[in-house]
C-alpha atoms as a PDB file:
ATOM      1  CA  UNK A   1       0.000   0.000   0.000  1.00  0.00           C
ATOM      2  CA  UNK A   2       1.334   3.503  -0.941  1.00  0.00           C
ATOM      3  CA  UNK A   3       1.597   6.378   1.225  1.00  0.00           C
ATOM      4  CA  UNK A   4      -0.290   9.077   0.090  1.00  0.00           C
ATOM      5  CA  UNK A   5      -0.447  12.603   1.713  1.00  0.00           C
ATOM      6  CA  UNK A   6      -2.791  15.738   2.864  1.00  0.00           C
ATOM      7  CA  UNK A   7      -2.565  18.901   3.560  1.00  0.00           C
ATOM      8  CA  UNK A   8      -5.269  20.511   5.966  1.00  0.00           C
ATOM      9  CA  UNK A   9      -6.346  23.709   7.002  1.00  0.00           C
ATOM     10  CA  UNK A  10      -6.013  24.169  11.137  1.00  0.00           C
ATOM     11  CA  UNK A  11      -5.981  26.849  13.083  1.00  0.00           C
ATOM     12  CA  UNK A  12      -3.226  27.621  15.873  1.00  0.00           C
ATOM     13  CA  UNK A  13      -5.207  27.152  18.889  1.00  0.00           C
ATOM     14  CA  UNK A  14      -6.087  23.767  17.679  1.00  0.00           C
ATOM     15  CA  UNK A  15      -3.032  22.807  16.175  1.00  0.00           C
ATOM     16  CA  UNK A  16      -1.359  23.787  19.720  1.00  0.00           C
ATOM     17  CA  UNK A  17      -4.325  21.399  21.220  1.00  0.00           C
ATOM     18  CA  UNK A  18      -3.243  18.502  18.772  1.00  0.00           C
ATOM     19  CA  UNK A  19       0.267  18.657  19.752  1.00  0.00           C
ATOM     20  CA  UNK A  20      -0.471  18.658  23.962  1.00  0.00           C
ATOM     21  CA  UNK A  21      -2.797  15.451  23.115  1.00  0.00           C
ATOM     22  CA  UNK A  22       0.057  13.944  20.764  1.00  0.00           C
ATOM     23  CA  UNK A  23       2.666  14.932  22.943  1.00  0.00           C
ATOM     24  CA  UNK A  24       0.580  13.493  26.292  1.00  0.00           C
ATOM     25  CA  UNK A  25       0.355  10.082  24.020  1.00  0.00           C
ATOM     26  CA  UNK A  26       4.148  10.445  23.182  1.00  0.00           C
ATOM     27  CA  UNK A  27       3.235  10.348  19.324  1.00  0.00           C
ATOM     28  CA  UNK A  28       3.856  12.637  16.581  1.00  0.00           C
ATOM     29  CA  UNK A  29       1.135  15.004  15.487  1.00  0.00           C
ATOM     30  CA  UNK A  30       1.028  13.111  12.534  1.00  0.00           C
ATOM     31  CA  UNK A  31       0.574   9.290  14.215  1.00  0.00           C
ATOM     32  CA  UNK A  32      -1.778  10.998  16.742  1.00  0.00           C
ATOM     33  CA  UNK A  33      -3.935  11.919  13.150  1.00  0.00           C
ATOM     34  CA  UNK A  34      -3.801   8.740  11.672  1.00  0.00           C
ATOM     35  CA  UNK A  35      -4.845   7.105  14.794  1.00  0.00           C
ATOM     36  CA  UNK A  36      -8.455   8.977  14.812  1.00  0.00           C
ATOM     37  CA  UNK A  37      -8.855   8.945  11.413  1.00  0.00           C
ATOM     38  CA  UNK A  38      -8.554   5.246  11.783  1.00  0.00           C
ATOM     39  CA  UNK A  39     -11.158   5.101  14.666  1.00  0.00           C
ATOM     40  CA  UNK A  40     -13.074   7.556  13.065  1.00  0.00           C
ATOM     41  CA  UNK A  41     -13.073   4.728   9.829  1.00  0.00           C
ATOM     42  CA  UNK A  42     -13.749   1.910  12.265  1.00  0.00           C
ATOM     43  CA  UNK A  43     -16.371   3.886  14.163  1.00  0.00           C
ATOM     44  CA  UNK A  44     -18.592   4.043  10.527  1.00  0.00           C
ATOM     45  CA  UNK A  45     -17.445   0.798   9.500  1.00  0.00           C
ATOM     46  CA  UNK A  46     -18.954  -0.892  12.831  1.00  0.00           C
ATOM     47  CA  UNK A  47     -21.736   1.031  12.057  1.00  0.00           C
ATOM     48  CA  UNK A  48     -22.806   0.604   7.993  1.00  0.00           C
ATOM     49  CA  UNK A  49     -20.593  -1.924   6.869  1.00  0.00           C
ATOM     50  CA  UNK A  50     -16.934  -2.258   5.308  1.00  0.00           C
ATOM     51  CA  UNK A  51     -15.726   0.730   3.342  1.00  0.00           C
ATOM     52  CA  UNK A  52     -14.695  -0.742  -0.709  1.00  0.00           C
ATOM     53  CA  UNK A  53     -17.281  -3.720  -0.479  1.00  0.00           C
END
């Protein structure tokens, strides 16, 4: 699978918030992104069915 990646719009204030949360997990920014879009995915997955199908 190929890594792909985004850019997205945040402001500072919540950038600053990702970072405390990512930083309180001891993860990157990034990993601490992938990690709820992942449970974000799972969350509608567990709810309507596999994504791709």
């Amino acid at each position: 699978m190929a890594i792909k990646s985004v850019s997205i719009r945040i402001d500072e204030e919540m950038l600053n918030k990702l970072h405390a949360v990512a930083d309180y997990e001891g993860r990157s920014a990034n990993s601490q992104i992938l990690i709820l879009i992942r449970d974000c995915v799972a969350a509608y997955e567990k709810e309507h069915g596999r994504i791709g199908q």
